[in-house]
PDB file of N, CA and C in Angstrom:
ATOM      1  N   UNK A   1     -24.245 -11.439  10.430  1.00  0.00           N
ATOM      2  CA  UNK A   1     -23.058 -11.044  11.169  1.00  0.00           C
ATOM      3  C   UNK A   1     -22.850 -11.990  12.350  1.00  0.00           C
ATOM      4  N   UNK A   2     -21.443 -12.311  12.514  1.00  0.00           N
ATOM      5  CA  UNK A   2     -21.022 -13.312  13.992  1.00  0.00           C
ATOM      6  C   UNK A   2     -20.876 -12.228  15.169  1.00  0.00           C
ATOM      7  N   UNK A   3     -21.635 -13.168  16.296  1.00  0.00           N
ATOM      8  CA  UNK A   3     -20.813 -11.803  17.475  1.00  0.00           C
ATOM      9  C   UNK A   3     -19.447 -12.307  17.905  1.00  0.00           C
ATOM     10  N   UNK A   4     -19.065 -10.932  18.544  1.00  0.00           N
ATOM     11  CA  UNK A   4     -17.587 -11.007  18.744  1.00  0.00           C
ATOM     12  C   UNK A   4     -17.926 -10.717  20.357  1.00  0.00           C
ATOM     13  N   UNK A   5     -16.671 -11.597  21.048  1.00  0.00           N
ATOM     14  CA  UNK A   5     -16.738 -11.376  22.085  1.00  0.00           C
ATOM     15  C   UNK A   5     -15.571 -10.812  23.029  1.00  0.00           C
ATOM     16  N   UNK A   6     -16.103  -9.680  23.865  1.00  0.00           N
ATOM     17  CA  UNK A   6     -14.771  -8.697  24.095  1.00  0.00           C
ATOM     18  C   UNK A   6     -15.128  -8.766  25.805  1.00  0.00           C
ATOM     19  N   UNK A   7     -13.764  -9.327  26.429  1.00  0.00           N
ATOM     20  CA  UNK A   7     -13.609  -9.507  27.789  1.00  0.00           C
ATOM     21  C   UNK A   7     -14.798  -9.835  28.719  1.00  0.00           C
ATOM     22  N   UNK A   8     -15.903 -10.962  27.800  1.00  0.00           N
ATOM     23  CA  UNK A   8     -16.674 -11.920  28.193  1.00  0.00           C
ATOM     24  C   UNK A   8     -18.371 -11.052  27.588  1.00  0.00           C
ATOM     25  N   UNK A   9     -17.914  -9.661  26.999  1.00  0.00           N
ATOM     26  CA  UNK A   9     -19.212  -9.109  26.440  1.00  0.00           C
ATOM     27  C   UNK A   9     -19.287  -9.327  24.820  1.00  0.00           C
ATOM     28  N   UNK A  10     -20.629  -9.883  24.343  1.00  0.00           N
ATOM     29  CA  UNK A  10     -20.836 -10.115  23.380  1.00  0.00           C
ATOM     30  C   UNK A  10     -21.348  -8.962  22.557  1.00  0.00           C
ATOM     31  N   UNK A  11     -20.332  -8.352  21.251  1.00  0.00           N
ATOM     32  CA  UNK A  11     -20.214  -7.213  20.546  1.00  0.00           C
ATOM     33  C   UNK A  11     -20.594  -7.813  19.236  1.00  0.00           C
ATOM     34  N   UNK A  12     -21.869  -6.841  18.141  1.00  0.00           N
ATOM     35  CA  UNK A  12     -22.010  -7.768  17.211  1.00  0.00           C
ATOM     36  C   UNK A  12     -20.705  -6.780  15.895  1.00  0.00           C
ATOM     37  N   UNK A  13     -20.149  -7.287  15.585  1.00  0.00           N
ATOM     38  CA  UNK A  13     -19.319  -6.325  14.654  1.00  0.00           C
ATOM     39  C   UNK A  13     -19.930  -6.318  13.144  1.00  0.00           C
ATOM     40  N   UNK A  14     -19.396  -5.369  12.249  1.00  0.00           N
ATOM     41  CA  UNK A  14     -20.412  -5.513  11.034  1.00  0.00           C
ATOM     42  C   UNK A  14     -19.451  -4.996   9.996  1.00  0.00           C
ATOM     43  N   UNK A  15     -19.104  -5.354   8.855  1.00  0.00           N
ATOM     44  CA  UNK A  15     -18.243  -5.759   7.755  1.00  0.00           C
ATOM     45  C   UNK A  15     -17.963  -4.272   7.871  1.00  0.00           C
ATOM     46  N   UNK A  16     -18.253  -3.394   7.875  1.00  0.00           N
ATOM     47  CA  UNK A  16     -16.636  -2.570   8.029  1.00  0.00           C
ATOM     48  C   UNK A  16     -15.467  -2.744   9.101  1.00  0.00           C
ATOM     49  N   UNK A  17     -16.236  -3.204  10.731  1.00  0.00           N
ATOM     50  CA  UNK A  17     -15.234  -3.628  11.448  1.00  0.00           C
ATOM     51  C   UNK A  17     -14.089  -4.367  11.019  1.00  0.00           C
ATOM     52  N   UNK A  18     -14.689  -5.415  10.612  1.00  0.00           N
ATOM     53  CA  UNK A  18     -14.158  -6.646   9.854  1.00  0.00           C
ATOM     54  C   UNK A  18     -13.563  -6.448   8.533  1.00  0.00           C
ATOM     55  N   UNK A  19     -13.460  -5.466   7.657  1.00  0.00           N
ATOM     56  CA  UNK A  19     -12.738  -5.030   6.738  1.00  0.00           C
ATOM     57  C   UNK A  19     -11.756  -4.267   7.536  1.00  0.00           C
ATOM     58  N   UNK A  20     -11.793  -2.968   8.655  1.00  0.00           N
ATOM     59  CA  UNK A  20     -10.584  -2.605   8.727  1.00  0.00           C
ATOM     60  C   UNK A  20      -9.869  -3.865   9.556  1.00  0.00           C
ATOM     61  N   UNK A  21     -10.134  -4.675  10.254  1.00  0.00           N
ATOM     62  CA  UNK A  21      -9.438  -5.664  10.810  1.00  0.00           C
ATOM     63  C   UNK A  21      -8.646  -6.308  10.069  1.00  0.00           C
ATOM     64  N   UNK A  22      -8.956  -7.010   8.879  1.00  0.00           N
ATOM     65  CA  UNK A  22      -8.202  -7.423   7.874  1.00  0.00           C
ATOM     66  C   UNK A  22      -7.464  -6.365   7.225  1.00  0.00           C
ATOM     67  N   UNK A  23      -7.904  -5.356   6.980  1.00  0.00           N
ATOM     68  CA  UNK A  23      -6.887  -4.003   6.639  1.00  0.00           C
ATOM     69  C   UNK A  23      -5.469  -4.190   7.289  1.00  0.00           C
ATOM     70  N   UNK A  24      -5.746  -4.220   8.678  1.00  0.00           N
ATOM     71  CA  UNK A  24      -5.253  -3.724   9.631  1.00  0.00           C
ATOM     72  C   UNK A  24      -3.938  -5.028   9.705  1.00  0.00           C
ATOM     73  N   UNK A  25      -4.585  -6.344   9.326  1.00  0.00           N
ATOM     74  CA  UNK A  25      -3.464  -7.983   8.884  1.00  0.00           C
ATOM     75  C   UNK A  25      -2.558  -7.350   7.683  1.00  0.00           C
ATOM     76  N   UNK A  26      -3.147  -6.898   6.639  1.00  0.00           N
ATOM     77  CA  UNK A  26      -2.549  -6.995   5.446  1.00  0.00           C
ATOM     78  C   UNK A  26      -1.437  -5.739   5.723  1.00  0.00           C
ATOM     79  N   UNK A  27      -1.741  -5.028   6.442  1.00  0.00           N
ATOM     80  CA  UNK A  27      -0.494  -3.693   6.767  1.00  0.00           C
ATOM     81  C   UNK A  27       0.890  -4.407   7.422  1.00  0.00           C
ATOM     82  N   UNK A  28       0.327  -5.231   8.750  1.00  0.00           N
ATOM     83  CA  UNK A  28       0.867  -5.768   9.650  1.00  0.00           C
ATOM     84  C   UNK A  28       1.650  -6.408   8.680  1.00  0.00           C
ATOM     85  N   UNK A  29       1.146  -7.157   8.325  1.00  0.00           N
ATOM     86  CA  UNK A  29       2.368  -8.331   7.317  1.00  0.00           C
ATOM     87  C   UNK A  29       3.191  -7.690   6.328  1.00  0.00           C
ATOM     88  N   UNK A  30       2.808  -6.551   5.320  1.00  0.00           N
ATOM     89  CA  UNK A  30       3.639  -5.604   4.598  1.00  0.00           C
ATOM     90  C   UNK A  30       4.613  -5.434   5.211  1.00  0.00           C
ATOM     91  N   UNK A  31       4.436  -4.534   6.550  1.00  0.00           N
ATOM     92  CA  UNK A  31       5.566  -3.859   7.191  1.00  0.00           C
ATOM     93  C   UNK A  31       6.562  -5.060   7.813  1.00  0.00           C
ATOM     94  N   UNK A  32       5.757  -5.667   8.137  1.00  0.00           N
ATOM     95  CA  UNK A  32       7.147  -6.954   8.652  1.00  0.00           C
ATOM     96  C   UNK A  32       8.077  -7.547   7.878  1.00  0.00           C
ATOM     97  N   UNK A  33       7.664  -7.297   6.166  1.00  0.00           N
ATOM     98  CA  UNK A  33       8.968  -8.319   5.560  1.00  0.00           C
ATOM     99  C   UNK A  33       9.734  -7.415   4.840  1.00  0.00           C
ATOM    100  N   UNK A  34       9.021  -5.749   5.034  1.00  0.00           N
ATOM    101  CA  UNK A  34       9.872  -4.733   3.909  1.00  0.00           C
ATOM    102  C   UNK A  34      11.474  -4.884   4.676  1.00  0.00           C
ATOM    103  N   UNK A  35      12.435  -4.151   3.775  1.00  0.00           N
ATOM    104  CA  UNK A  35      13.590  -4.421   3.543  1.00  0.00           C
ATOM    105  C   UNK A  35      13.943  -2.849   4.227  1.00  0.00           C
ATOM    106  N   UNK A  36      14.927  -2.252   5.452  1.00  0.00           N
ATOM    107  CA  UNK A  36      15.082  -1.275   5.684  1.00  0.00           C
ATOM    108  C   UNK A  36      15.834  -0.542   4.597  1.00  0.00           C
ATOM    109  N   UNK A  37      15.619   0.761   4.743  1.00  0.00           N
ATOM    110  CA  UNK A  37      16.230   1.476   4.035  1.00  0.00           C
ATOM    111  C   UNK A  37      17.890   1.987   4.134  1.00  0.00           C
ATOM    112  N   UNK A  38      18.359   2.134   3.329  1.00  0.00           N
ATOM    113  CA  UNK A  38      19.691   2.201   3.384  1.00  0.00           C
ATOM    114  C   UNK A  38      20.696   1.220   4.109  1.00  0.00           C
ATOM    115  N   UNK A  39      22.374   1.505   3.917  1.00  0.00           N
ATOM    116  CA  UNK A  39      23.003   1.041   4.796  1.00  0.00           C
ATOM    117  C   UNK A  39      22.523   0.531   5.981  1.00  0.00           C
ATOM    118  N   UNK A  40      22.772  -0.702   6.872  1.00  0.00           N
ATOM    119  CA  UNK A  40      23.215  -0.694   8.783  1.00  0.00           C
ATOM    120  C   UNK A  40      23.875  -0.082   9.279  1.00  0.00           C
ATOM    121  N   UNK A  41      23.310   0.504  10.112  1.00  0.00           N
ATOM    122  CA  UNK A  41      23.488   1.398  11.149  1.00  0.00           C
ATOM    123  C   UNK A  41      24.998   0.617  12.079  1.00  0.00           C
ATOM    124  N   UNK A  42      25.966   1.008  12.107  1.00  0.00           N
ATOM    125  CA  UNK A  42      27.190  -0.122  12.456  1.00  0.00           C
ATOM    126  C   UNK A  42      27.623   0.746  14.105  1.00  0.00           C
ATOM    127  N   UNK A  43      27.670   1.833  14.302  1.00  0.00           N
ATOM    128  CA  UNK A  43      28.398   2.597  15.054  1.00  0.00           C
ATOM    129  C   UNK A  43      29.687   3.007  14.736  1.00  0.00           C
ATOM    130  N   UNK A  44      29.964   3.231  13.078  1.00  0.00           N
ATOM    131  CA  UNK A  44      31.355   3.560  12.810  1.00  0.00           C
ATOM    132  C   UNK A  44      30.942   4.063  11.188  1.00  0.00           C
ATOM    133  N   UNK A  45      31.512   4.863  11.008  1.00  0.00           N
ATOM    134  CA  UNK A  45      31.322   5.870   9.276  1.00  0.00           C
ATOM    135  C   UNK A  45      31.580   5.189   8.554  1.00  0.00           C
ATOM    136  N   UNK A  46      30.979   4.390   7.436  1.00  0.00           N
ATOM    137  CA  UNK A  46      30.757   3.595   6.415  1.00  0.00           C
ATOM    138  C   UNK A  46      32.241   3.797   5.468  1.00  0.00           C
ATOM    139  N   UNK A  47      32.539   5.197   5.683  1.00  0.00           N
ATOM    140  CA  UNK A  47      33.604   5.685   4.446  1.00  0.00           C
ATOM    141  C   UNK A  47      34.951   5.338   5.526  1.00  0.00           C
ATOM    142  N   UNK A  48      34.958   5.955   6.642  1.00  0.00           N
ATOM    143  CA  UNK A  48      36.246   5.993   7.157  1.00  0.00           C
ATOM    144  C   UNK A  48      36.938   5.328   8.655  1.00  0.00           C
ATOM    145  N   UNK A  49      35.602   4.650   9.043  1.00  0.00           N
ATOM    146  CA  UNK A  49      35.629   3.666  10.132  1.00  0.00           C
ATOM    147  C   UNK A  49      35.698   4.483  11.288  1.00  0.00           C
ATOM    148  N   UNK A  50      35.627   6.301  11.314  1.00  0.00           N
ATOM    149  CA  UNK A  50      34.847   6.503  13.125  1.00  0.00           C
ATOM    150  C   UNK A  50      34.729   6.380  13.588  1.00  0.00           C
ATOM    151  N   UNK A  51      34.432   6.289  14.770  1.00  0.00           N
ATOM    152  CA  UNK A  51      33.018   5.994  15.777  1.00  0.00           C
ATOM    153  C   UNK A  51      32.256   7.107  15.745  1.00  0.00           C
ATOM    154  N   UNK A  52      30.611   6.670  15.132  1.00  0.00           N
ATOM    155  CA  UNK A  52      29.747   7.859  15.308  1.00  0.00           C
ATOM    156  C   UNK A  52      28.703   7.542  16.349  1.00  0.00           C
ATOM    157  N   UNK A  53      27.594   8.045  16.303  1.00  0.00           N
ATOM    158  CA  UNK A  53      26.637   7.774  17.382  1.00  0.00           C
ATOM    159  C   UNK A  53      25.206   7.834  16.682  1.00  0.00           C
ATOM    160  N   UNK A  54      24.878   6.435  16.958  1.00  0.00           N
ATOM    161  CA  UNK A  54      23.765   5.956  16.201  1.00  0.00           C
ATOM    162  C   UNK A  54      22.736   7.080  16.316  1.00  0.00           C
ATOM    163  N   UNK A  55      21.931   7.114  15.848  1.00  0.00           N
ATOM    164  CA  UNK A  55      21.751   6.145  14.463  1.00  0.00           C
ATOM    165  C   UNK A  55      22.469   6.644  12.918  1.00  0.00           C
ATOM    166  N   UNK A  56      23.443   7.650  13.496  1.00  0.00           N
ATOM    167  CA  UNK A  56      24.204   8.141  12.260  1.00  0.00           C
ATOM    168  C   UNK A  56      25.090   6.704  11.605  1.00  0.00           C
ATOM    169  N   UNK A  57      25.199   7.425   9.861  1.00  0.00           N
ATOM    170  CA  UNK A  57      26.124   5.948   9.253  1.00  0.00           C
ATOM    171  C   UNK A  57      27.329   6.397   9.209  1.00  0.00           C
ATOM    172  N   UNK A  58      27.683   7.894   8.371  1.00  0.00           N
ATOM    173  CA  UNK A  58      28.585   8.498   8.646  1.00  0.00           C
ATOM    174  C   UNK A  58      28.961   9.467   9.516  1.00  0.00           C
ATOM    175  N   UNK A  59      30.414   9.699   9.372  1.00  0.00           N
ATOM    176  CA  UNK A  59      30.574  11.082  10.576  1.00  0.00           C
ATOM    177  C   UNK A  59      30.366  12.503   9.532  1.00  0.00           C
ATOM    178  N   UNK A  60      30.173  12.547   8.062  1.00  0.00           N
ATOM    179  CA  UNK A  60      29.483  14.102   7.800  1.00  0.00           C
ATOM    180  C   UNK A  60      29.815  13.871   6.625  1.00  0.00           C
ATOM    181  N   UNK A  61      28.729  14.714   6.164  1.00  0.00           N
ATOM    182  CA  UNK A  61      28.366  14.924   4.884  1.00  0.00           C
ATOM    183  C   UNK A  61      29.899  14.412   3.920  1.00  0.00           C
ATOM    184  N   UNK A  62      30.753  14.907   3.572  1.00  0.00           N
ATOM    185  CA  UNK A  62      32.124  14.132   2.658  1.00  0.00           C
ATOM    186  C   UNK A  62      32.050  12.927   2.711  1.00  0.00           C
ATOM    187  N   UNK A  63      32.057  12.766   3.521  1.00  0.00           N
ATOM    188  CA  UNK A  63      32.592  10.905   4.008  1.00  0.00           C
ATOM    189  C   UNK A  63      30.994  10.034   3.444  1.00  0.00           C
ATOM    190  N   UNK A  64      29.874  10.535   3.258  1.00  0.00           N
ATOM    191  CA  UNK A  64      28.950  10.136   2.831  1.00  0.00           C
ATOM    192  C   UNK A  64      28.728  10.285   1.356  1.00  0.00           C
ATOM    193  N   UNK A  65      29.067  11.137   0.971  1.00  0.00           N
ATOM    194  CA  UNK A  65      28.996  11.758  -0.501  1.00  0.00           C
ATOM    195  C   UNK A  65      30.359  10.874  -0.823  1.00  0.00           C
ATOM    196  N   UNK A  66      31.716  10.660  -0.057  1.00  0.00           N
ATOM    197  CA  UNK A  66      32.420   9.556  -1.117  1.00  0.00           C
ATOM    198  C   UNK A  66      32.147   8.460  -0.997  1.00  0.00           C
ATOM    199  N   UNK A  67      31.564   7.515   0.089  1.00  0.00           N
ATOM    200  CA  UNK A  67      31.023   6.659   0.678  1.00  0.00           C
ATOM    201  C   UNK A  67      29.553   6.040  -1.106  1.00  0.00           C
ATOM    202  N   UNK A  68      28.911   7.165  -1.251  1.00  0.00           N
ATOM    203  CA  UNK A  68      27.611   6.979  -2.448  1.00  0.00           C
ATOM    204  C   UNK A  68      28.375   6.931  -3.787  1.00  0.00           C
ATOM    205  N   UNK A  69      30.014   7.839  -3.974  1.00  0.00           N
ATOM    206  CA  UNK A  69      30.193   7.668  -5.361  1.00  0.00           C
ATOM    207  C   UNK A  69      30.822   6.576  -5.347  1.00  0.00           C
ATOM    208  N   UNK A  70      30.978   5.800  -4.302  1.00  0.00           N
ATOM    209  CA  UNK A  70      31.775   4.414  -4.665  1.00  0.00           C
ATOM    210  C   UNK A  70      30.825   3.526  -5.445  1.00  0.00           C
ATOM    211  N   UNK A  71      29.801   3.705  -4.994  1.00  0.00           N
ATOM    212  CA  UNK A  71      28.582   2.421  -5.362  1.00  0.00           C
ATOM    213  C   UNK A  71      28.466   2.248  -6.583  1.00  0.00           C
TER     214      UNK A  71
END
């Protein structure tokens, strides 16, 4: 095992540290390139141009439900 050194104290870490650490890279990088879900968030109802108040897409349920059968 390498020691690790934490704010000038030498810590010896031991392969589970070091597995969740790399755990902990491979999450980091997942979450950074996923693709959000749904529509952008615009500040105006996708179906009828509104103004709503984020983080809403539409202003209510209709306007969303005709907004999905367009697709």
């Amino acid at each position: 095992m390498s020691p690790v050194y934490v704010m000038g104290a030498c810590i010896m870490s031991d392969d589970i540290d070091r597995a969740n650490d790399y755990a902990q890279i491979l999450t980091d990088a997942a979450l950074s390139v996923r693709k959000p879900s749904g529509p952008a968030v615009t500040g105006y109802c996708l179906n009828c141009d509104k103004q709503v108040d984020a983080p809403r897409r539409w202003c209510d349920a209709d306007c969303r439900d005709t907004w999905e059968r367009k697709l």
